[in-house]
N, C-alpha and C. Protein backbone atom coordinates (compact mmCIF):
# COMPACT_ATOMS: atom_id res chain seq x y z
N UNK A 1 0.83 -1.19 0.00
CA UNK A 1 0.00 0.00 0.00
C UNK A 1 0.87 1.26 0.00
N UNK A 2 1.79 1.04 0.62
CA UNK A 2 2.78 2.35 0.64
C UNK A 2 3.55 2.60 -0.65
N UNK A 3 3.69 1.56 -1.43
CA UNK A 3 4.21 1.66 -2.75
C UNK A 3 3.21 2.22 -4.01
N UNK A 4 1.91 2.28 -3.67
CA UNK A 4 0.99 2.89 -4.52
C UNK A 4 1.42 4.74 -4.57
N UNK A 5 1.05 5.20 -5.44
CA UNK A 5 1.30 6.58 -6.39
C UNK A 5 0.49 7.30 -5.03
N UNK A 6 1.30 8.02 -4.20
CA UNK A 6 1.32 9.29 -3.09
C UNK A 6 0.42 9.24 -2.23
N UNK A 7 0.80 7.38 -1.64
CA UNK A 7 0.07 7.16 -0.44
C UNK A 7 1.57 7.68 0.47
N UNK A 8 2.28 7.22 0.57
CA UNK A 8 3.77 8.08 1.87
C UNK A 8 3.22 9.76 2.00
N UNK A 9 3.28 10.15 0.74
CA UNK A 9 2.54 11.69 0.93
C UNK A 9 1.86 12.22 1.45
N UNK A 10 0.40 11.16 1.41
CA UNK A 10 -0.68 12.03 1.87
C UNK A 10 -0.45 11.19 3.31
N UNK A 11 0.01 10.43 3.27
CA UNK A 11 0.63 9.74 5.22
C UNK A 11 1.10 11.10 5.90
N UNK A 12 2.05 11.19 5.05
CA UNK A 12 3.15 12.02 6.29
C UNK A 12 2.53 13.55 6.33
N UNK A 13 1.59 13.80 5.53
CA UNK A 13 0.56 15.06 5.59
C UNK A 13 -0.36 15.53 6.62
N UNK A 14 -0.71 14.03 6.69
CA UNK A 14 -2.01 13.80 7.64
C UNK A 14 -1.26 14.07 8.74
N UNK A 15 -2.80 14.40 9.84
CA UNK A 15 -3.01 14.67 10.91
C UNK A 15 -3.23 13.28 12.21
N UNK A 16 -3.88 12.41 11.08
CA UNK A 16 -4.93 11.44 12.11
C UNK A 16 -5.05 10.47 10.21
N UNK A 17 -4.96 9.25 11.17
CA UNK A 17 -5.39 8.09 10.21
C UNK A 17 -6.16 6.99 10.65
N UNK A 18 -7.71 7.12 10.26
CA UNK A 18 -8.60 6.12 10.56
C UNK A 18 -9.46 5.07 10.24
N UNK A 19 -9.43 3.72 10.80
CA UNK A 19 -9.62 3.11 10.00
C UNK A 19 -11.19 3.05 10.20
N UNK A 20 -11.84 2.42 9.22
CA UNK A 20 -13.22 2.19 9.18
C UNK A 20 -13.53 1.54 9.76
N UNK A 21 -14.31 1.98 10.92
CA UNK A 21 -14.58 0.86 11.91
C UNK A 21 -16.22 -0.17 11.81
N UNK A 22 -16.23 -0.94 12.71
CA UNK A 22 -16.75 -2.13 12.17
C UNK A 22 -18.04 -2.09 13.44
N UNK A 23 -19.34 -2.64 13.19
CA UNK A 23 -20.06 -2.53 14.28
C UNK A 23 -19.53 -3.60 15.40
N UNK A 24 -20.00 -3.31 16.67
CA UNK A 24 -19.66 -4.71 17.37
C UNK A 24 -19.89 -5.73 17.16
N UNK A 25 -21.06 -5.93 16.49
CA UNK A 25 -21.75 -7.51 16.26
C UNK A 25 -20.81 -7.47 14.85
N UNK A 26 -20.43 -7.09 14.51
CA UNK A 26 -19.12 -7.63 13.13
C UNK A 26 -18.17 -7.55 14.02
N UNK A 27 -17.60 -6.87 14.55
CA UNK A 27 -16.25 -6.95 15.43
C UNK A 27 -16.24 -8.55 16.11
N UNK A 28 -17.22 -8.83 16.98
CA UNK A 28 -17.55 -9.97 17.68
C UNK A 28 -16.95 -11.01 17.06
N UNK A 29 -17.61 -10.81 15.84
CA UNK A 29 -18.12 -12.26 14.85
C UNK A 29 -16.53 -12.04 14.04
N UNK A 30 -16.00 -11.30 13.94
CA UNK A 30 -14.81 -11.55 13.06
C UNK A 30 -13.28 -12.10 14.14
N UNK A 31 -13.86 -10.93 15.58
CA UNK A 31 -12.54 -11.19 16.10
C UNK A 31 -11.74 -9.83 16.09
N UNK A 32 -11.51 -9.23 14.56
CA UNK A 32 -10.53 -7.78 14.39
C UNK A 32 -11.47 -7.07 13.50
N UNK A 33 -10.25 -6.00 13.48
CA UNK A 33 -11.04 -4.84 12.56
C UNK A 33 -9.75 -5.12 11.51
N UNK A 34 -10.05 -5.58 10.60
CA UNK A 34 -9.26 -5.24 9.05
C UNK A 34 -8.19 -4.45 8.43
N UNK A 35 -9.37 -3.22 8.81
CA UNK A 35 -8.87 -1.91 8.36
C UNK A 35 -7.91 -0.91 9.70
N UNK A 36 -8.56 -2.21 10.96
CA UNK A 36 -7.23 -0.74 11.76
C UNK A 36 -5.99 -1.55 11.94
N UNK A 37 -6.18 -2.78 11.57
CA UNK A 37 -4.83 -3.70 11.05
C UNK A 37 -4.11 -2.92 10.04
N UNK A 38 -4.61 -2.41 8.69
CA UNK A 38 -3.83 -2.14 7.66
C UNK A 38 -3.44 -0.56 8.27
N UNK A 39 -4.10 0.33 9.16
CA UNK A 39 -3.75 1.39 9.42
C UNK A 39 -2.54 1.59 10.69
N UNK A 40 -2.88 0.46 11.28
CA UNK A 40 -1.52 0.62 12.09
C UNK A 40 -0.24 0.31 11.34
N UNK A 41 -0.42 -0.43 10.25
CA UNK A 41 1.31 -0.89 9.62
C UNK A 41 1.71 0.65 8.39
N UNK A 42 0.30 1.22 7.83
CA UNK A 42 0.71 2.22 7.49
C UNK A 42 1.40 3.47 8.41
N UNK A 43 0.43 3.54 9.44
CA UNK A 43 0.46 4.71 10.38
C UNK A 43 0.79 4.75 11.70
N UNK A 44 1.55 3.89 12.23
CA UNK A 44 1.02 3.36 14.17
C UNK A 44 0.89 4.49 15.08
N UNK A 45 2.19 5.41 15.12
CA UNK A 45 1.71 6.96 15.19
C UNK A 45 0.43 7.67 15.25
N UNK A 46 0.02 7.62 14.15
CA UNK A 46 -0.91 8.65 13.35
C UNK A 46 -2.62 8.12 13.64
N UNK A 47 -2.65 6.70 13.65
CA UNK A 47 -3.55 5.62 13.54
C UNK A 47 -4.86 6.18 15.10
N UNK A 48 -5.96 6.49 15.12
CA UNK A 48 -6.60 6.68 15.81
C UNK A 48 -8.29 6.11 15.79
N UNK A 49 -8.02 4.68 16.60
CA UNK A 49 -9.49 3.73 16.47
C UNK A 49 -10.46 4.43 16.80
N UNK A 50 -10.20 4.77 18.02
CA UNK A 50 -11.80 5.32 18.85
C UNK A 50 -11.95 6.52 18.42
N UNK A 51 -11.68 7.47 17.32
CA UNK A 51 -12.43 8.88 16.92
C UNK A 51 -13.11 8.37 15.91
N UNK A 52 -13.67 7.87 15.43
CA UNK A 52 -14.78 7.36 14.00
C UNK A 52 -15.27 6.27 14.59
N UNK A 53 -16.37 6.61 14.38
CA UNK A 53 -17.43 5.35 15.63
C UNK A 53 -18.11 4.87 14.21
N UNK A 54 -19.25 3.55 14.57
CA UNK A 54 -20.03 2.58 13.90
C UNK A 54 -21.11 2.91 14.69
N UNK A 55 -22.21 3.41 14.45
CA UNK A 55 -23.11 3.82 15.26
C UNK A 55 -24.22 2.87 15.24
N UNK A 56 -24.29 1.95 14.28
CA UNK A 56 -25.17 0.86 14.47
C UNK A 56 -24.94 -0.34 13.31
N UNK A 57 -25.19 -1.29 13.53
CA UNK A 57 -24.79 -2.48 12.61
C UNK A 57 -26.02 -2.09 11.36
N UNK A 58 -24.91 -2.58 10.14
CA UNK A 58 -25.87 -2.49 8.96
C UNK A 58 -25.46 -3.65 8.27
N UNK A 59 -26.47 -4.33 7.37
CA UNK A 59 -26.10 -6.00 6.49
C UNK A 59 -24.46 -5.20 5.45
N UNK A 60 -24.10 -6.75 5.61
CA UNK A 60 -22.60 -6.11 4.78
C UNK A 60 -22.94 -5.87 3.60
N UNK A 61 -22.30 -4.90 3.23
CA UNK A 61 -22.77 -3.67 1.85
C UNK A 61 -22.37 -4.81 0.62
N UNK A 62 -21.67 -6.08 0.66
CA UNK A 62 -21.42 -7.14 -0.47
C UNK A 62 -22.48 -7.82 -0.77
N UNK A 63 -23.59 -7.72 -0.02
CA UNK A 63 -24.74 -8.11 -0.03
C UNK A 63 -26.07 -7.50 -1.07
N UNK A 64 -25.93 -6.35 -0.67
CA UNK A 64 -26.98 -5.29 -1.58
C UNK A 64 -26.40 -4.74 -2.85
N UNK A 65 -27.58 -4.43 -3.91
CA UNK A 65 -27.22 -3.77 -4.87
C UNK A 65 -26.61 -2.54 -3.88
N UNK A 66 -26.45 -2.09 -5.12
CA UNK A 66 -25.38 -0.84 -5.69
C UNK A 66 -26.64 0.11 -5.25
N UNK A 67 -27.48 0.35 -5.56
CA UNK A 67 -28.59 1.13 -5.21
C UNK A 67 -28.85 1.50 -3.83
N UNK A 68 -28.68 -0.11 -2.94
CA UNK A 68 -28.73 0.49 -1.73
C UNK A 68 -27.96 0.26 -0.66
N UNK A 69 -26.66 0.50 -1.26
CA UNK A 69 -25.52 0.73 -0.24
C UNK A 69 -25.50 2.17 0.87
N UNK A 70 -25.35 3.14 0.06
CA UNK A 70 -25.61 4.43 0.24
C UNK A 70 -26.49 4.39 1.54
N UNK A 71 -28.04 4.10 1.03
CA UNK A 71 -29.13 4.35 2.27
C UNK A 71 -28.73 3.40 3.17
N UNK A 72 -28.30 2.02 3.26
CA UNK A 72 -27.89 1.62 4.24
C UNK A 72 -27.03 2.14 5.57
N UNK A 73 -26.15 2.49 4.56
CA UNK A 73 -25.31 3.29 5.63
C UNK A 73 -25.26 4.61 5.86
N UNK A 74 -26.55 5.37 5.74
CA UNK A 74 -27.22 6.93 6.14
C UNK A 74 -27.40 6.78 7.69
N UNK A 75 -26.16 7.64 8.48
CA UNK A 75 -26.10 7.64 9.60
C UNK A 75 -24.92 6.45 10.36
N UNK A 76 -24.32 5.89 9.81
CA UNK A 76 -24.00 4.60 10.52
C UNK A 76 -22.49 5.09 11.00
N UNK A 77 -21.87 6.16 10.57
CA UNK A 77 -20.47 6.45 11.15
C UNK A 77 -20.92 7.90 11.68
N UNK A 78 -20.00 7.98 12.99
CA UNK A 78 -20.12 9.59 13.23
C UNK A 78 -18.53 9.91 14.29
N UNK A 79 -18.35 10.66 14.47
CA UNK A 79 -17.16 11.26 15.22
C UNK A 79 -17.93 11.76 16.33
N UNK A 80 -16.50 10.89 17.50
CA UNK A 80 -16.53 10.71 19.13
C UNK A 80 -17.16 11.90 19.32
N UNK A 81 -18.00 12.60 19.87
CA UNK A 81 -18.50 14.01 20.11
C UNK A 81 -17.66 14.38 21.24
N UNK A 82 -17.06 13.64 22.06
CA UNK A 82 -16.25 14.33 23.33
C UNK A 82 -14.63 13.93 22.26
N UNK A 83 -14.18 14.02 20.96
CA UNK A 83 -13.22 14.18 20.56
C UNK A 83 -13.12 15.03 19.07
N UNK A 84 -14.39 15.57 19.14
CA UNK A 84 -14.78 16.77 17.96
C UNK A 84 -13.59 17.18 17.64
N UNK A 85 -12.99 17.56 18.37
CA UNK A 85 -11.77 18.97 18.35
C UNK A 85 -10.68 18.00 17.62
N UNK A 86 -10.92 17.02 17.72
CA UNK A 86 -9.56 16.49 17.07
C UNK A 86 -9.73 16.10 15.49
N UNK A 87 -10.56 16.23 15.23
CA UNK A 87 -11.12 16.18 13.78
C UNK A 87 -11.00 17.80 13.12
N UNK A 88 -11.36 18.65 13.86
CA UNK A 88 -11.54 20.08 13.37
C UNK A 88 -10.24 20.85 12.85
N UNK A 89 -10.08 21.80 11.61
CA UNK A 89 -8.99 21.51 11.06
C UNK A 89 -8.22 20.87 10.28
N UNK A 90 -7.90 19.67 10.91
CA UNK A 90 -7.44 18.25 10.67
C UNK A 90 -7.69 17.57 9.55
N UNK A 91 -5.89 17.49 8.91
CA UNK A 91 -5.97 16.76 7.76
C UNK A 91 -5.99 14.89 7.81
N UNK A 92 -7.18 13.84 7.21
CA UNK A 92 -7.52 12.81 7.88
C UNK A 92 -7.59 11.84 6.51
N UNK A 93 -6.75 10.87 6.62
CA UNK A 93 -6.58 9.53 5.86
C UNK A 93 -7.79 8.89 6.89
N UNK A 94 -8.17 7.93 5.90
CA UNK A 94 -9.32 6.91 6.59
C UNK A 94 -8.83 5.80 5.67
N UNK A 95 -8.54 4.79 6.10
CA UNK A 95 -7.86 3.25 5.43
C UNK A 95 -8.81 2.63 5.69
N UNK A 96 -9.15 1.55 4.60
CA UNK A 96 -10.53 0.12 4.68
C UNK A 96 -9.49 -0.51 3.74
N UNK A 97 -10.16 -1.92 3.89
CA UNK A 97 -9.85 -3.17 3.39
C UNK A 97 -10.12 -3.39 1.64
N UNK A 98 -11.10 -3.25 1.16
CA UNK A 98 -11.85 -3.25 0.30
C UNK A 98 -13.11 -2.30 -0.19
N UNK A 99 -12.73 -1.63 -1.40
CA UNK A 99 -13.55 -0.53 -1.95
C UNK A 99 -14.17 -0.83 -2.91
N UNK A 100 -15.88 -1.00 -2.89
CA UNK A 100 -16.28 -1.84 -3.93
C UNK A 100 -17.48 -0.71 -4.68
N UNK A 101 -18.21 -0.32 -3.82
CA UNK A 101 -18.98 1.09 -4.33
C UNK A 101 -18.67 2.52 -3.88
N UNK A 102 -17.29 2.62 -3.00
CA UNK A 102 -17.22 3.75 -2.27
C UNK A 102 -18.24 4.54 -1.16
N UNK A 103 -19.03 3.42 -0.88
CA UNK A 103 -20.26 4.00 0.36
C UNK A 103 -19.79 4.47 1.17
N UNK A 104 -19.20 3.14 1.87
CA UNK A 104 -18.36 3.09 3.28
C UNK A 104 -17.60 4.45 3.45
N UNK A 105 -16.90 4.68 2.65
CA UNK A 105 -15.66 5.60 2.68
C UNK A 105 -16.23 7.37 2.54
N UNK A 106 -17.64 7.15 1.33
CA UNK A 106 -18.58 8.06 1.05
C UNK A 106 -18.99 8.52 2.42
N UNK A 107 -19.74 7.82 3.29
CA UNK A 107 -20.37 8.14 4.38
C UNK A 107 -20.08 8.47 5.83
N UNK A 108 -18.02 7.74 5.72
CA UNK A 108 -17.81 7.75 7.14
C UNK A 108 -17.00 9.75 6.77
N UNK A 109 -16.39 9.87 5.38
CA UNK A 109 -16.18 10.87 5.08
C UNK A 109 -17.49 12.37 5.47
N UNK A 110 -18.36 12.02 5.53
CA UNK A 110 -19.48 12.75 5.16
C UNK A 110 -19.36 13.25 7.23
N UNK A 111 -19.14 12.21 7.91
CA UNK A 111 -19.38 12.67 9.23
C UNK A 111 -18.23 13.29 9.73
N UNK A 112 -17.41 13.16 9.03
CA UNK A 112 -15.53 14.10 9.15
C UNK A 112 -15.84 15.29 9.05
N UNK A 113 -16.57 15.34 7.82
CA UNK A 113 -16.49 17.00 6.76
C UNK A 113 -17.33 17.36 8.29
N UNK A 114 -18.73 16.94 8.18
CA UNK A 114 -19.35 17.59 9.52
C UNK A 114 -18.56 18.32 10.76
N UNK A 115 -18.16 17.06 10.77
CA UNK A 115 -16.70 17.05 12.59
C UNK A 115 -15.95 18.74 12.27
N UNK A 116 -16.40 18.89 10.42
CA UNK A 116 -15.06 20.44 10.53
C UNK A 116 -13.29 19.60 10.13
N UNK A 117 -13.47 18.57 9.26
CA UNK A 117 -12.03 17.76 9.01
C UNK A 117 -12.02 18.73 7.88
N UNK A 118 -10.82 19.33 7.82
CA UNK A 118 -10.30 20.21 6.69
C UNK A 118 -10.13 19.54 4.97
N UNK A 119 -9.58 18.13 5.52
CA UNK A 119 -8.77 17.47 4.09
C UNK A 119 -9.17 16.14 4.85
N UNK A 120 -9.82 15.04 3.58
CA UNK A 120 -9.60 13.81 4.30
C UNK A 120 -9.47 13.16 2.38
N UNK A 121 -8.49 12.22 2.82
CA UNK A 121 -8.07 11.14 2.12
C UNK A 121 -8.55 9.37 2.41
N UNK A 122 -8.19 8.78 1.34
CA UNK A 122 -8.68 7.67 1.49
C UNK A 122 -7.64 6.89 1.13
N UNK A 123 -7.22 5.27 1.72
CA UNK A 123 -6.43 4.46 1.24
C UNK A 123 -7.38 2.96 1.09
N UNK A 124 -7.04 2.40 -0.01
CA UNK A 124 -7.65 1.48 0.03
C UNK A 124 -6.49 -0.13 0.03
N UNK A 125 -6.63 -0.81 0.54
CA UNK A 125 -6.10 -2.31 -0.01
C UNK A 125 -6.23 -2.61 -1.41
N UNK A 126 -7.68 -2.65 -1.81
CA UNK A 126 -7.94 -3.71 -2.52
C UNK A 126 -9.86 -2.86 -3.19
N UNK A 127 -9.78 -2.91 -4.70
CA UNK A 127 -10.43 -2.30 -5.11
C UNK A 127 -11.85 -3.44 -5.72
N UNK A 128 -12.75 -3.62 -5.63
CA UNK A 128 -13.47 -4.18 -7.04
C UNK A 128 -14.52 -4.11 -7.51
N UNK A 129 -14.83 -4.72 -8.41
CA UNK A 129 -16.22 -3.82 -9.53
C UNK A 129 -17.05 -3.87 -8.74
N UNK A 130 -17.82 -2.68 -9.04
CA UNK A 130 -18.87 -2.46 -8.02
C UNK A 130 -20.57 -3.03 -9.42
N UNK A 131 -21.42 -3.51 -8.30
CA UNK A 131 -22.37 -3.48 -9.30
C UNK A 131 -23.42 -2.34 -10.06
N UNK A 132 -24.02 -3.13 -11.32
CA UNK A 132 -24.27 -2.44 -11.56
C UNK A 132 -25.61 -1.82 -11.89
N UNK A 133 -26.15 -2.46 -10.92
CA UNK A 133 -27.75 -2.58 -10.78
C UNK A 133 -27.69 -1.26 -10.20
């Protein structure tokens, strides 16, 4: 991942690097989070779990059309409210595992911009076709 075209860049830019976090009942059932695996080997420093919350479990987005990824996850990420301030300003990488319609990344972004995140970036693992229903 660090060898991809001006991921070191927008690393050593950032403020805060977070990974997409996972509801508990997925956390449970998997064991880890994925994505704060791949963010600690990018970032261990930088890497911050508990400011981007999962605010409620939603069916995994590999499941649904393309249509309704999006509304699924309307509302499902938001920033720690007693860690606002650390988002505000703040230039913010968010790392996931797999980017298949850009929801995930669409939506947990959407509660950053809110938070007042100045710049946020995205890293992905692993990309694939999204459908096309």
């Amino acid at each position: 991942m660090l060898n991809a075209p001006w991921v070191e860049d927008t690393l050593a830019q950032a403020d805060c690097v977070l990974p997409i976090p996972l509801s508990a009942e997925r956390l449970a059932e998997r064991g880890y989070n994925q994505s704060l695996l791949l963010a600690r080997q990018l970032s261990a420093a930088k890497t911050q779990a508990e400011l981007l919350l999962r605010t409620r479990h939603t069916p995994a987005q590999r499941t649904l059309p393309r249509a309704e990824r999006l509304a699924n996850l309307t509302g499902a990420f938001a920033v720690d409210p007693l860690r606002m301030a650390q988002v505000r300003g703040q230039r913010v990488v968010l790392v996931d595992d797999v980017m298949t319609s850009g929801a995930s990344l669409h939506t947990a972004a959407l509660a950053l911009r809110e938070a007042g995140a100045r710049h946020i970036s995205a890293v992905v693992l692993a990309r694939t076709e999204a459908d096309t229903e």
